[in-house]
Every structure is written in C-alpha cells, then in structure tokens.
Protein backbone atom coordinates (compact mmCIF):
# COMPACT_ATOMS: atom_id res chain seq x y z
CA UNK A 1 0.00 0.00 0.00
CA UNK A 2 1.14 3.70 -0.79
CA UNK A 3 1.19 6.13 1.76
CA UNK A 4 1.83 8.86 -0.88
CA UNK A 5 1.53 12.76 0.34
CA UNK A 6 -1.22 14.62 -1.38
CA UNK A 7 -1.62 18.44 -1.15
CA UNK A 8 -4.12 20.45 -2.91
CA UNK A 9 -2.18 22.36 -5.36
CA UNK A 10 -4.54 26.08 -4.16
CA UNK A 11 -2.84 25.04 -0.82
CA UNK A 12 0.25 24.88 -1.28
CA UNK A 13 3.23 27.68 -1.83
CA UNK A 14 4.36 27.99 -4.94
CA UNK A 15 7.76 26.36 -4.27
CA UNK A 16 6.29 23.49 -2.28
CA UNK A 17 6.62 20.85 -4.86
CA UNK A 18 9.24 19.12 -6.05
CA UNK A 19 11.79 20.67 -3.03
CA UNK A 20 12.75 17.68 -0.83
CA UNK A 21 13.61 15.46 -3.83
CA UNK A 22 15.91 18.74 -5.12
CA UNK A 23 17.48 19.07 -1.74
CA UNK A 24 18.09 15.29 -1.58
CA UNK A 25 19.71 14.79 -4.61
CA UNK A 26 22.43 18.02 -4.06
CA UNK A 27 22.89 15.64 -0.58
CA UNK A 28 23.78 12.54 -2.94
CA UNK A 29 26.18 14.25 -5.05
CA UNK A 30 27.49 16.15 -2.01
CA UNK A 31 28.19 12.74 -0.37
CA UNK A 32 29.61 10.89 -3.43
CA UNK A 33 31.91 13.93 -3.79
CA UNK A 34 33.17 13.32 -0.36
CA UNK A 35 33.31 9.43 -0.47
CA UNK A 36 30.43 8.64 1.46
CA UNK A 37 28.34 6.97 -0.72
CA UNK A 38 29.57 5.36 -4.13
CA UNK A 39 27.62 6.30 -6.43
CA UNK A 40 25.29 9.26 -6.95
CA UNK A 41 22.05 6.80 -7.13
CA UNK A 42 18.89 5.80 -5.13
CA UNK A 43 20.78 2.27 -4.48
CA UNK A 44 23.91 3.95 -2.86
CA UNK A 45 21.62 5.84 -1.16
CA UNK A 46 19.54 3.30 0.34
CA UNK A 47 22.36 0.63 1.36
CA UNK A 48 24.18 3.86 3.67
CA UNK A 49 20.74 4.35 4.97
CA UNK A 50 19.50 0.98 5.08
CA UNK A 51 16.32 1.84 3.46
CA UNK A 52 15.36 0.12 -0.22
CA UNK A 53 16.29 1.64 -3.24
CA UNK A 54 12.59 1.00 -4.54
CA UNK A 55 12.14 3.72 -1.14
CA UNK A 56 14.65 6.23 -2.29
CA UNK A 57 13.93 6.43 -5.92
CA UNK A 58 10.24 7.28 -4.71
CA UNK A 59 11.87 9.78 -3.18
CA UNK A 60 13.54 10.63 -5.88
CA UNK A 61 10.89 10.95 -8.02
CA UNK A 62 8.60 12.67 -5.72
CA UNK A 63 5.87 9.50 -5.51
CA UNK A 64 6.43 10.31 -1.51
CA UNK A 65 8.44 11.25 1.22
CA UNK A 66 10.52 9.58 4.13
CA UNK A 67 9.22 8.91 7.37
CA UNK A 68 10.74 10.68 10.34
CA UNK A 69 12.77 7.70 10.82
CA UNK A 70 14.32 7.94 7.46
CA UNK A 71 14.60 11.86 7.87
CA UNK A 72 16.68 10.95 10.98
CA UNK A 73 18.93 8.22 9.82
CA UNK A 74 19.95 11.22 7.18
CA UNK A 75 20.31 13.78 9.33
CA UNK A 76 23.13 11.01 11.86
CA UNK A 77 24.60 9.32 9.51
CA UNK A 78 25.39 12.01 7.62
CA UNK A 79 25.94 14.67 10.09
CA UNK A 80 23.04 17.25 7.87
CA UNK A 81 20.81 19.49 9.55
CA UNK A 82 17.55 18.01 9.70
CA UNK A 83 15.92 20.99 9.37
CA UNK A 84 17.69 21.56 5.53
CA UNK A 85 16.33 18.08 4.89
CA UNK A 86 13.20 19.47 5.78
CA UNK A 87 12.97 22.44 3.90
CA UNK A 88 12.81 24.76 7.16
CA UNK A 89 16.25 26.50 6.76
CA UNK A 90 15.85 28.60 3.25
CA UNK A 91 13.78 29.10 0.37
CA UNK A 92 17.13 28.34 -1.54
CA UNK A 93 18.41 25.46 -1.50
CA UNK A 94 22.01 25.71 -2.66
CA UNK A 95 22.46 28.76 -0.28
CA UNK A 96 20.81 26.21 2.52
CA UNK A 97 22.44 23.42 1.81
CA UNK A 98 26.27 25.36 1.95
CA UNK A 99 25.45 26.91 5.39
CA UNK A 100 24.27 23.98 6.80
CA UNK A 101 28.01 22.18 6.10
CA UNK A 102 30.04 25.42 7.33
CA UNK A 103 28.18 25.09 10.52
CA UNK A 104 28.66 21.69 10.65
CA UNK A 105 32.28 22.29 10.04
C-alpha cells in the first residue's frame, strides 16, 4: 500500500513541490563527492541508509516522502541538519544546503 503525500495544489506555496527530492539529490552528489556513498544513485543511497532503493527512488521521483525515521537516519549518519532536509532553513536550496556544512564544520 502507498502512503503517498497529497496536497491540494490552491494550498500549497508555490515552491512546495518538487523541493525535498531537489534538496536530496544536491545531498547525494554532495556525499559521493566526499566518499560517502559510491555512487550518486537511489541504491547507494539506500544501502548507507539501510532503506530500499525502490524507497529512495520514490523519493527521488517525488511518488512520496521519508518517514521521520528515514529523515533521521539522514540527518546522523550524515551529520546534515535536519531541518535543511526538511525544507525549514531557506527558500534556496544551494544557499541552505552550503550553510548547513560550514556550521557543521
């Protein structure tokens, strides 16, 4: 069964869609550039994360969205602000994305 997320497009902001799967896949090539994953893919992905790759390329594709679990096991294992995964840092995601690792740094 799909637990897909569904929002009524007169509901949402006009950059809600499509955000997580951009933010997730500047964290895969981020992480293949640093050797943490080997490949750039939903499969590399979802072996460092111990999720399936069927999970990931949902993702991916924006068919749905981690649980907080998942959102979690990101945020450890790869020592990333949750709240970039999440979308709650900046409307820009590059900009996001480079303050969250010179904090972390």
């Amino acid at each position: 069964m799909s637990r897909n997320v569904h929002v009524a497009a007169e509901y949402a902001p006009a950059d809600f869609f499509g955000r997580f799967d951009l933010r997730l896949n500047r964290l895969m090539k981020d992480l293949f550039q640093r050797g943490l994953i080997d490949d750039e893919t939903a499969p590399a992905l979802s072996r460092a994360i111990g999720r399936q790759p069927s999970t990931v390329g949902r993702w991916l594709n924006y068919e749905s969205f981690p649980n907080s679990v998942s959102l979690v096991k990101l945020a450890q294992k790869f020592d990333v602000d949750i709240n970039w995964i999440c979308g709650l840092r900046s409307n820009a995601i590059e900009d996001a994305y480079t303050t969250t690792m010179r904090e972390a740094a």
